[in-house]
PDB file of N, CA and C in Angstrom:
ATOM      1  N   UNK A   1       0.839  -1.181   0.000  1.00  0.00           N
ATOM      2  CA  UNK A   1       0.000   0.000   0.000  1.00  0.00           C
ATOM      3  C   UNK A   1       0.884   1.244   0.000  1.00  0.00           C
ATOM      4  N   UNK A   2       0.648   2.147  -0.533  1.00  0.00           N
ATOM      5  CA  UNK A   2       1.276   3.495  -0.861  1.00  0.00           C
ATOM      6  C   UNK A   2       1.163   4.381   0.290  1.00  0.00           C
ATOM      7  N   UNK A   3       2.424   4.900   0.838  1.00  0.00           N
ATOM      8  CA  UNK A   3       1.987   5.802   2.113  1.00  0.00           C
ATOM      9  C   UNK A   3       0.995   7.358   1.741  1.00  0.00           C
ATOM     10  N   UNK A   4       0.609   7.682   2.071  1.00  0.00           N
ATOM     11  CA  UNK A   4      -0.372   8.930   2.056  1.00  0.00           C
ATOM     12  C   UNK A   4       0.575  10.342   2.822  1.00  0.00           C
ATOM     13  N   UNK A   5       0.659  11.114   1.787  1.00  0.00           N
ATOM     14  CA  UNK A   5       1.737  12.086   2.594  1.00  0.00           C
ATOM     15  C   UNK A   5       0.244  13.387   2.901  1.00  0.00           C
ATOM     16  N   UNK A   6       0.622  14.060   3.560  1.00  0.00           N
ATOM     17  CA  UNK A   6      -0.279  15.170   4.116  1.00  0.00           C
ATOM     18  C   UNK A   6      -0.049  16.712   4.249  1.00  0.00           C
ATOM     19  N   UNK A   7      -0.649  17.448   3.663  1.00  0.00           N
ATOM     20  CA  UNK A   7      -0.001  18.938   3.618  1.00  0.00           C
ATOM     21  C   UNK A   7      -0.432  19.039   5.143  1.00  0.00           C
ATOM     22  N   UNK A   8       0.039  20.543   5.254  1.00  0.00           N
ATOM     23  CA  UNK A   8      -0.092  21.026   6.464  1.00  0.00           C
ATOM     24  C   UNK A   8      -1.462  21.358   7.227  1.00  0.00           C
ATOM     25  N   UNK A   9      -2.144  21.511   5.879  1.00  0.00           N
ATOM     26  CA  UNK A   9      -3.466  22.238   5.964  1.00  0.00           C
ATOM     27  C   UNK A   9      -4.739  21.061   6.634  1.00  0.00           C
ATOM     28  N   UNK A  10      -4.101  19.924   6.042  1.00  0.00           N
ATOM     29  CA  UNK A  10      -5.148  18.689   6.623  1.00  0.00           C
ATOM     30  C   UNK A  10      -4.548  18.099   7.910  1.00  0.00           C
ATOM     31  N   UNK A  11      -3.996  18.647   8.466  1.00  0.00           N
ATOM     32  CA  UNK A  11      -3.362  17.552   9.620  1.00  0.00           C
ATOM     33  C   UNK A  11      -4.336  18.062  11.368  1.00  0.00           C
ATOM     34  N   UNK A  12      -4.598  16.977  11.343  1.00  0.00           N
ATOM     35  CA  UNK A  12      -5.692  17.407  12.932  1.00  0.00           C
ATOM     36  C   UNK A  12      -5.081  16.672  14.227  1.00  0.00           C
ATOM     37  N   UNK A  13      -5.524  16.831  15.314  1.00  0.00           N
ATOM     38  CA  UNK A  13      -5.308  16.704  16.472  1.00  0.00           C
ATOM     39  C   UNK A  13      -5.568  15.086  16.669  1.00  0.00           C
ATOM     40  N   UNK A  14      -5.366  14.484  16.544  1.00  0.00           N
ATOM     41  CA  UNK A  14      -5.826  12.325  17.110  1.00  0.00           C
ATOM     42  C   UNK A  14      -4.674  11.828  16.080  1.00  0.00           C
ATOM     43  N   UNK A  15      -4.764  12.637  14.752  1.00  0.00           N
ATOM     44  CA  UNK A  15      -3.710  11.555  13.807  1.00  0.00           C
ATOM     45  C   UNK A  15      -2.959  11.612  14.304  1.00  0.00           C
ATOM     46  N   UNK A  16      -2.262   9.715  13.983  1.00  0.00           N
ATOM     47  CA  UNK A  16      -0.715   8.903  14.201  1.00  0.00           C
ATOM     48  C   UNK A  16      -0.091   9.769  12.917  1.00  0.00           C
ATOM     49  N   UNK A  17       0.981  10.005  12.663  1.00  0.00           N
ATOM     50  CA  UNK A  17       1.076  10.692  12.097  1.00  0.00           C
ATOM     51  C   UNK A  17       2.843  10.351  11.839  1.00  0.00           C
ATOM     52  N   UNK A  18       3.787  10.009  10.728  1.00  0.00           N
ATOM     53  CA  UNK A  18       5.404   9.884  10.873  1.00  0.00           C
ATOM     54  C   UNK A  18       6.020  11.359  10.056  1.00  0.00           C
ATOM     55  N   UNK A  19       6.668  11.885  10.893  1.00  0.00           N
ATOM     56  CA  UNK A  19       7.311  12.745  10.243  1.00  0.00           C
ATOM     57  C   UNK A  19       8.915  12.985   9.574  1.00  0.00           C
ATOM     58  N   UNK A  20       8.592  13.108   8.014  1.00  0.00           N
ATOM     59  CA  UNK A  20      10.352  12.581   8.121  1.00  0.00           C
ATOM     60  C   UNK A  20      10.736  14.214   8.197  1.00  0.00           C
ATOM     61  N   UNK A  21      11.813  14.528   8.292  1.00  0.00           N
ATOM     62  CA  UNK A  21      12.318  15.941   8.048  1.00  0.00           C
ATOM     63  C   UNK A  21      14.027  15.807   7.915  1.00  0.00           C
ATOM     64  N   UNK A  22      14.831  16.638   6.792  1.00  0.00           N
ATOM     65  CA  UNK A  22      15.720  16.836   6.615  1.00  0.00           C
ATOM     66  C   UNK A  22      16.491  17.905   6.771  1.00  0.00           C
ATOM     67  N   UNK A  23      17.894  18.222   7.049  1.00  0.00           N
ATOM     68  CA  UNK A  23      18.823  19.316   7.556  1.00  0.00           C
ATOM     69  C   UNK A  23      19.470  19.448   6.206  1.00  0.00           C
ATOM     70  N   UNK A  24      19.178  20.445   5.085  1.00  0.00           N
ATOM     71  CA  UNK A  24      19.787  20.444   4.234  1.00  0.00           C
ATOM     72  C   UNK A  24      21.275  21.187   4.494  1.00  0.00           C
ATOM     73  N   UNK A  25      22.908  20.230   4.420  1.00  0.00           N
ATOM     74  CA  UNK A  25      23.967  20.773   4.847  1.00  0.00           C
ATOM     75  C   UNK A  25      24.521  20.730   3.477  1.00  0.00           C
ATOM     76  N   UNK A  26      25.819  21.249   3.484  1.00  0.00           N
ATOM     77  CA  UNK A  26      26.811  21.403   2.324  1.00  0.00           C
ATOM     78  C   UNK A  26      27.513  19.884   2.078  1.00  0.00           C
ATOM     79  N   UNK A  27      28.137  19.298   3.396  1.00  0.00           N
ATOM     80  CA  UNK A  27      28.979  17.964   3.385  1.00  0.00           C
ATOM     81  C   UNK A  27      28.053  16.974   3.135  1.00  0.00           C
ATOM     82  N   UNK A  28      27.138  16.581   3.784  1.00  0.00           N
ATOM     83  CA  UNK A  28      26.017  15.681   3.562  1.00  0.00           C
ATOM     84  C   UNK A  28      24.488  16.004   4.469  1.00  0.00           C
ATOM     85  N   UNK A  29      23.456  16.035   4.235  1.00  0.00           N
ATOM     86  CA  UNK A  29      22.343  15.808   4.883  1.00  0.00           C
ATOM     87  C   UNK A  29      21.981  14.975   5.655  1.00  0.00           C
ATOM     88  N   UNK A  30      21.302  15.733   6.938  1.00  0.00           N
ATOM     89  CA  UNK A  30      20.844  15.316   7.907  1.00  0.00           C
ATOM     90  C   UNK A  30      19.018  14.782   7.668  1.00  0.00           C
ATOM     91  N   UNK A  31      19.079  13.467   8.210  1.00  0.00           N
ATOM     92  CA  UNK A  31      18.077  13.069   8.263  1.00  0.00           C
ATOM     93  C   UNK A  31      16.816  12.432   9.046  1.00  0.00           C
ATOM     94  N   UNK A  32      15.951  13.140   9.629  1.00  0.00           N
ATOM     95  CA  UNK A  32      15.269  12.332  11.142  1.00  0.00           C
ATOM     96  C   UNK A  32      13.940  12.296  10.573  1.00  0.00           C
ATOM     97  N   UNK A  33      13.164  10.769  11.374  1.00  0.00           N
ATOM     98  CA  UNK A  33      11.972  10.558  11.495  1.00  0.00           C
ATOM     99  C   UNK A  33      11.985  10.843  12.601  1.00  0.00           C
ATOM    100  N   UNK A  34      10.172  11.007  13.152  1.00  0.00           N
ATOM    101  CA  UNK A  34       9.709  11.384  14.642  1.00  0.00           C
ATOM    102  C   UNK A  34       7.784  10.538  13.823  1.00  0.00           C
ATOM    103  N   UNK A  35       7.650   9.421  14.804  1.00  0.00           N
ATOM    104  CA  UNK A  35       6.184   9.523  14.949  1.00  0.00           C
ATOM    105  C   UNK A  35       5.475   9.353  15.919  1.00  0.00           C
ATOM    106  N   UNK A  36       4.224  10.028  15.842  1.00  0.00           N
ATOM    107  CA  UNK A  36       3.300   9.857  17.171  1.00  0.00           C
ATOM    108  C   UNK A  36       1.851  10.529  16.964  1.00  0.00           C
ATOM    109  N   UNK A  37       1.056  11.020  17.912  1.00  0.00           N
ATOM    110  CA  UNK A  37       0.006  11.229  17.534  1.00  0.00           C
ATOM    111  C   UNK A  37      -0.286  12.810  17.543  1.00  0.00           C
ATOM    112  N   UNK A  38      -0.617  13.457  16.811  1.00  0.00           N
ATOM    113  CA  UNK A  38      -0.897  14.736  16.803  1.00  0.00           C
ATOM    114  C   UNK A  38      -1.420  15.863  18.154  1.00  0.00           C
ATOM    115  N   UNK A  39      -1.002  16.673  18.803  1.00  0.00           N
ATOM    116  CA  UNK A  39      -1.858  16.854  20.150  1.00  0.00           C
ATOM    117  C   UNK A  39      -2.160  18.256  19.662  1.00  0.00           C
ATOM    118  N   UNK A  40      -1.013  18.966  18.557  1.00  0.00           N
ATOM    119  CA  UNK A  40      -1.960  20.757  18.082  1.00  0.00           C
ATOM    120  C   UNK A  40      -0.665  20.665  16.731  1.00  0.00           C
ATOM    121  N   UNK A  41      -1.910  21.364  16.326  1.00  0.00           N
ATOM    122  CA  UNK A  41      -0.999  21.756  14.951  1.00  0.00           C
ATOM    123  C   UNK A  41      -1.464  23.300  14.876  1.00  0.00           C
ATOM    124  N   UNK A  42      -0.266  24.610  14.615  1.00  0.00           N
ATOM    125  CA  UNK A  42      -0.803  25.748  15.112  1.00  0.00           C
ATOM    126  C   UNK A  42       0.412  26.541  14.134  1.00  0.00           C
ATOM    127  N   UNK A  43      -0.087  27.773  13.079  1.00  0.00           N
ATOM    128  CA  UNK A  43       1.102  28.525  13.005  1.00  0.00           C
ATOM    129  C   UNK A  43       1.249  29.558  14.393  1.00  0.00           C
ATOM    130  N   UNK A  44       2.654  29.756  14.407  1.00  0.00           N
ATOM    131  CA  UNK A  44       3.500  30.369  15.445  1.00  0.00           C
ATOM    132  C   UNK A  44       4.254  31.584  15.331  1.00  0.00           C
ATOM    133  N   UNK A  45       4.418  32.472  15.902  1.00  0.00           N
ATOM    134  CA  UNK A  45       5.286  33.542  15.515  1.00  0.00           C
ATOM    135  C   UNK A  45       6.635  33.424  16.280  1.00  0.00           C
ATOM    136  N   UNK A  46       7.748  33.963  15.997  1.00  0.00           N
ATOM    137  CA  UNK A  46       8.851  33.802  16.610  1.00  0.00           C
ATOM    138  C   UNK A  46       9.132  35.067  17.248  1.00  0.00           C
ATOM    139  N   UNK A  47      10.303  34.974  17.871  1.00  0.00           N
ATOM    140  CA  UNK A  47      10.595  36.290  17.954  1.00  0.00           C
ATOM    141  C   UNK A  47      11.251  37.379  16.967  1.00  0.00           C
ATOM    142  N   UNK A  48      11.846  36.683  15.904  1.00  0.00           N
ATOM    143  CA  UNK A  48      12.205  37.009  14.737  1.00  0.00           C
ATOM    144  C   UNK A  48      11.701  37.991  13.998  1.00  0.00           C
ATOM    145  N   UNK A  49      12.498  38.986  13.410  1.00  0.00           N
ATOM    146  CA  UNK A  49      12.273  40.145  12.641  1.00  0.00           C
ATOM    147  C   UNK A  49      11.890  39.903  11.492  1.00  0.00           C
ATOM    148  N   UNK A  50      10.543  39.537  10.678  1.00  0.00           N
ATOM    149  CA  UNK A  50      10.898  39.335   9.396  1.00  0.00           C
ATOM    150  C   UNK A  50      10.019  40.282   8.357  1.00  0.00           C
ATOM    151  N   UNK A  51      10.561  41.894   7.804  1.00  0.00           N
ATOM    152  CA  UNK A  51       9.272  42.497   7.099  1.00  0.00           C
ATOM    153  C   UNK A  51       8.541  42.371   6.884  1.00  0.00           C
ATOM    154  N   UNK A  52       8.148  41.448   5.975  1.00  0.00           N
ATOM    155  CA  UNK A  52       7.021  41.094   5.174  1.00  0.00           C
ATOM    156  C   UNK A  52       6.072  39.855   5.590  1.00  0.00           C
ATOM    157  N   UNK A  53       6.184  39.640   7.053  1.00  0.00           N
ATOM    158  CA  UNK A  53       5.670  38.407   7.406  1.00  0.00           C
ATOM    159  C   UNK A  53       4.512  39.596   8.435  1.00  0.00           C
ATOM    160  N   UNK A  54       3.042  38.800   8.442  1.00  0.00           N
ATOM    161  CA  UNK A  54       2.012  38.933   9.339  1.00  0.00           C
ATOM    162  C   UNK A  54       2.977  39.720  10.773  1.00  0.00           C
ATOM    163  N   UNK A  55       2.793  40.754  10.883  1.00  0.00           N
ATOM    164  CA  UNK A  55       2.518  41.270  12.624  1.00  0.00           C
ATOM    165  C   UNK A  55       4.392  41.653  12.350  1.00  0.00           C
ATOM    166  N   UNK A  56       5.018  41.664  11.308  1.00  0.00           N
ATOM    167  CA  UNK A  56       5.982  42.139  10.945  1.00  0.00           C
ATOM    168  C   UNK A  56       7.337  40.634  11.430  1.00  0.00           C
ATOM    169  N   UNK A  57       6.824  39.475  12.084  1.00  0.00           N
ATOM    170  CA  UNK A  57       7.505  38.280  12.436  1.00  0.00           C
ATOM    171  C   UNK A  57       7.489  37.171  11.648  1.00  0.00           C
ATOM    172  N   UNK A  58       8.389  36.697  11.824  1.00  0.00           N
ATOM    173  CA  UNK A  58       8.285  35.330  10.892  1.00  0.00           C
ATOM    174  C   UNK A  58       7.730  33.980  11.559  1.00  0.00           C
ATOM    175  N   UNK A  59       6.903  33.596  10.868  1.00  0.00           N
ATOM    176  CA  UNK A  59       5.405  32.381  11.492  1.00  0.00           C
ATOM    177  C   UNK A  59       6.022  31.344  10.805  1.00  0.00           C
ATOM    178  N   UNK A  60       6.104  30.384  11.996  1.00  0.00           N
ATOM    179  CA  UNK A  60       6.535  28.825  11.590  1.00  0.00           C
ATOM    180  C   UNK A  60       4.783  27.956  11.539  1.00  0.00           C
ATOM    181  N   UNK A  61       5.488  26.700  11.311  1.00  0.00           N
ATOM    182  CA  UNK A  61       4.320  25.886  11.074  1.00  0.00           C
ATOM    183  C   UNK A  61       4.998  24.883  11.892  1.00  0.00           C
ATOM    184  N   UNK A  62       4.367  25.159  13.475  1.00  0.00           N
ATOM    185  CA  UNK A  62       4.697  23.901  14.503  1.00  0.00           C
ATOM    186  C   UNK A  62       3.557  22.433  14.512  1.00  0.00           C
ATOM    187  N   UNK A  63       4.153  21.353  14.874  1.00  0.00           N
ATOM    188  CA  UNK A  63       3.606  20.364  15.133  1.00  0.00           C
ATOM    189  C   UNK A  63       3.392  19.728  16.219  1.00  0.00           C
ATOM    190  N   UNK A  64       2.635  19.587  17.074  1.00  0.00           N
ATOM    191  CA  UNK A  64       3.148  18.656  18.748  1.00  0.00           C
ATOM    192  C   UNK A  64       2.675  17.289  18.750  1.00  0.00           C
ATOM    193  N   UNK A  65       3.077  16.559  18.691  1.00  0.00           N
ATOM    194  CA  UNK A  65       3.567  15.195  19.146  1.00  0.00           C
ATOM    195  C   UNK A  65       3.657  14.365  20.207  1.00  0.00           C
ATOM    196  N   UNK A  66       2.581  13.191  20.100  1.00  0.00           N
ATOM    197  CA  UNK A  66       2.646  12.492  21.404  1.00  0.00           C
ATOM    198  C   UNK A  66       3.388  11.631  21.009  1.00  0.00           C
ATOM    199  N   UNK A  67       4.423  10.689  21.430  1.00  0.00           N
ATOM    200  CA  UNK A  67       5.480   9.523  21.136  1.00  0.00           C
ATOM    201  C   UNK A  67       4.542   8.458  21.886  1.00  0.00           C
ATOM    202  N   UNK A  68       5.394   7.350  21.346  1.00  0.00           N
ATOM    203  CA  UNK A  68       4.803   6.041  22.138  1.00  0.00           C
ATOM    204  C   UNK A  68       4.862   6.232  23.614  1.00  0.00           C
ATOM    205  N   UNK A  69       6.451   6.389  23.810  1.00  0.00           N
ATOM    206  CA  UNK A  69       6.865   6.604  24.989  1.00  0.00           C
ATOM    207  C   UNK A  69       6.602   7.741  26.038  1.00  0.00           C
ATOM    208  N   UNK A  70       5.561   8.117  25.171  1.00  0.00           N
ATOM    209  CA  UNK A  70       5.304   9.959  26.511  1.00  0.00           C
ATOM    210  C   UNK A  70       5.199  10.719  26.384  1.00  0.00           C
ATOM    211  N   UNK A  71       7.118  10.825  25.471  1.00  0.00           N
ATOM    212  CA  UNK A  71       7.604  11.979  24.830  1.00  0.00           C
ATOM    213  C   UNK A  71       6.656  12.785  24.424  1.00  0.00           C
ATOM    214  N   UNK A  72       6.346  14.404  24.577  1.00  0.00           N
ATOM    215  CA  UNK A  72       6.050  15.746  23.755  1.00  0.00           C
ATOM    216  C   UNK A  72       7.259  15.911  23.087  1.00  0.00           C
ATOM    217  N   UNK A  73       6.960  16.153  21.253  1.00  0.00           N
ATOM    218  CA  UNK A  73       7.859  16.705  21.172  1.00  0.00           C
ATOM    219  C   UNK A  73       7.012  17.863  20.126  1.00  0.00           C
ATOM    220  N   UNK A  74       7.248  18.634  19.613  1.00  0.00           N
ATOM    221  CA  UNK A  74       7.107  20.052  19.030  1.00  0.00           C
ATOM    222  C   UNK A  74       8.131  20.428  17.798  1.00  0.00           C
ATOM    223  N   UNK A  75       7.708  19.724  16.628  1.00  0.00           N
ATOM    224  CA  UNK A  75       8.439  20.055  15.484  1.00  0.00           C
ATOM    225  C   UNK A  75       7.981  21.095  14.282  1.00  0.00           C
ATOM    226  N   UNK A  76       9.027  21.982  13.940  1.00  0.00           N
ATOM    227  CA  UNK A  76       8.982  23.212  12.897  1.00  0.00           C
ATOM    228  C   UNK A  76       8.939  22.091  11.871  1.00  0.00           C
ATOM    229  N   UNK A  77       7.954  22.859  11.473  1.00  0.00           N
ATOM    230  CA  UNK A  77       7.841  22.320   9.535  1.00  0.00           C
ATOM    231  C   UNK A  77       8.461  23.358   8.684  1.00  0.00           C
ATOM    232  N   UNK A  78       9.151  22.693   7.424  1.00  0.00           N
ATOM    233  CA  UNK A  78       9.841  23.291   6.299  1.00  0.00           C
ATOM    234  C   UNK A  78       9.431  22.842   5.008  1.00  0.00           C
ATOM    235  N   UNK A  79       9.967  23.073   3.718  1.00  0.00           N
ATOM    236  CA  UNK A  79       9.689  22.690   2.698  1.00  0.00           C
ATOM    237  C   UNK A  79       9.714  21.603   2.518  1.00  0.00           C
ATOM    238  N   UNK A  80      11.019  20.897   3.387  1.00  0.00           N
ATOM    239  CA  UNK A  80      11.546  19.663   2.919  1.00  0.00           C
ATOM    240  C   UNK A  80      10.572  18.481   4.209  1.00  0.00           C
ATOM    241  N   UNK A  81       9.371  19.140   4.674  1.00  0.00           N
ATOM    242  CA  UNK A  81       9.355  17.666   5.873  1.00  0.00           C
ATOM    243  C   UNK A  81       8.291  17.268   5.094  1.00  0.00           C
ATOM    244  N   UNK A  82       8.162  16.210   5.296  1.00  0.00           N
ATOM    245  CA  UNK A  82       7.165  15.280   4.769  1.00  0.00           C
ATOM    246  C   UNK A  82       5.865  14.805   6.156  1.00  0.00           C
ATOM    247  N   UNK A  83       4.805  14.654   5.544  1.00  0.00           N
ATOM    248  CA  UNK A  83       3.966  13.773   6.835  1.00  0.00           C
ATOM    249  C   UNK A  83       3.264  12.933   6.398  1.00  0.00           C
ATOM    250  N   UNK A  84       3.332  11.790   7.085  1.00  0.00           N
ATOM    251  CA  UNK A  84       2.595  10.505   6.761  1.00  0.00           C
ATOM    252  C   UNK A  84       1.733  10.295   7.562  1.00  0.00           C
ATOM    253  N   UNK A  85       0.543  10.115   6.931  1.00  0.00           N
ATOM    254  CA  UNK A  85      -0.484   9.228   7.887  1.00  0.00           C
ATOM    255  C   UNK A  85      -0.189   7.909   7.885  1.00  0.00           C
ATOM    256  N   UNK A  86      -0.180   7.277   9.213  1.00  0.00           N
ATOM    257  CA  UNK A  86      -0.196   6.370   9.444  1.00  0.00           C
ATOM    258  C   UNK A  86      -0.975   5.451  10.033  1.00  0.00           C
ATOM    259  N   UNK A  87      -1.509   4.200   9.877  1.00  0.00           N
ATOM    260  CA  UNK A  87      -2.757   3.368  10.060  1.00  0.00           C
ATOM    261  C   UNK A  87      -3.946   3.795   9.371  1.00  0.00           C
TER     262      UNK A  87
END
């Protein structure tokens, strides 16, 4: 069966959910999965200066994450992350 990847725009709060995401470097690329179940999906502002962004800051696209094990974790989305639904 073909995995199902997911923009940002469809992703809700219960989905299992695998996220791959990459560190694009010069020597070689960095590469991590993280999966678990969705607990907020929310754009964010930083503290960051950025002109032309809403409220004059630059807005990430965070993810929070329940792990098998417990773990919260809270991942920035980029061009390069991918999301899989899973089950």
């Amino acid at each position: 069966m073909d995995a199902k990847f997911l923009a940002f725009e469809d992703l809700k709060p219960g989905q299992r959910v695998r996220v791959h995401q990459m560190i694009d470097r010069r020597a070689r690329d960095w590469h991590c999965t993280v999966e678990g179940v969705i607990q907020s999906v929310e754009m964010s502002k930083t503290g960051s200066w950025y002109a032309h962004g809403k409220d004059d800051k630059l807005w990430l696209r965070r993810v929070r994450l329940a792990k098998d094990d417990g773990e919260l974790s809270t991942l920035n989305l980029d061009r390069w992350s991918e999301i899989e639904l899973v089950g």
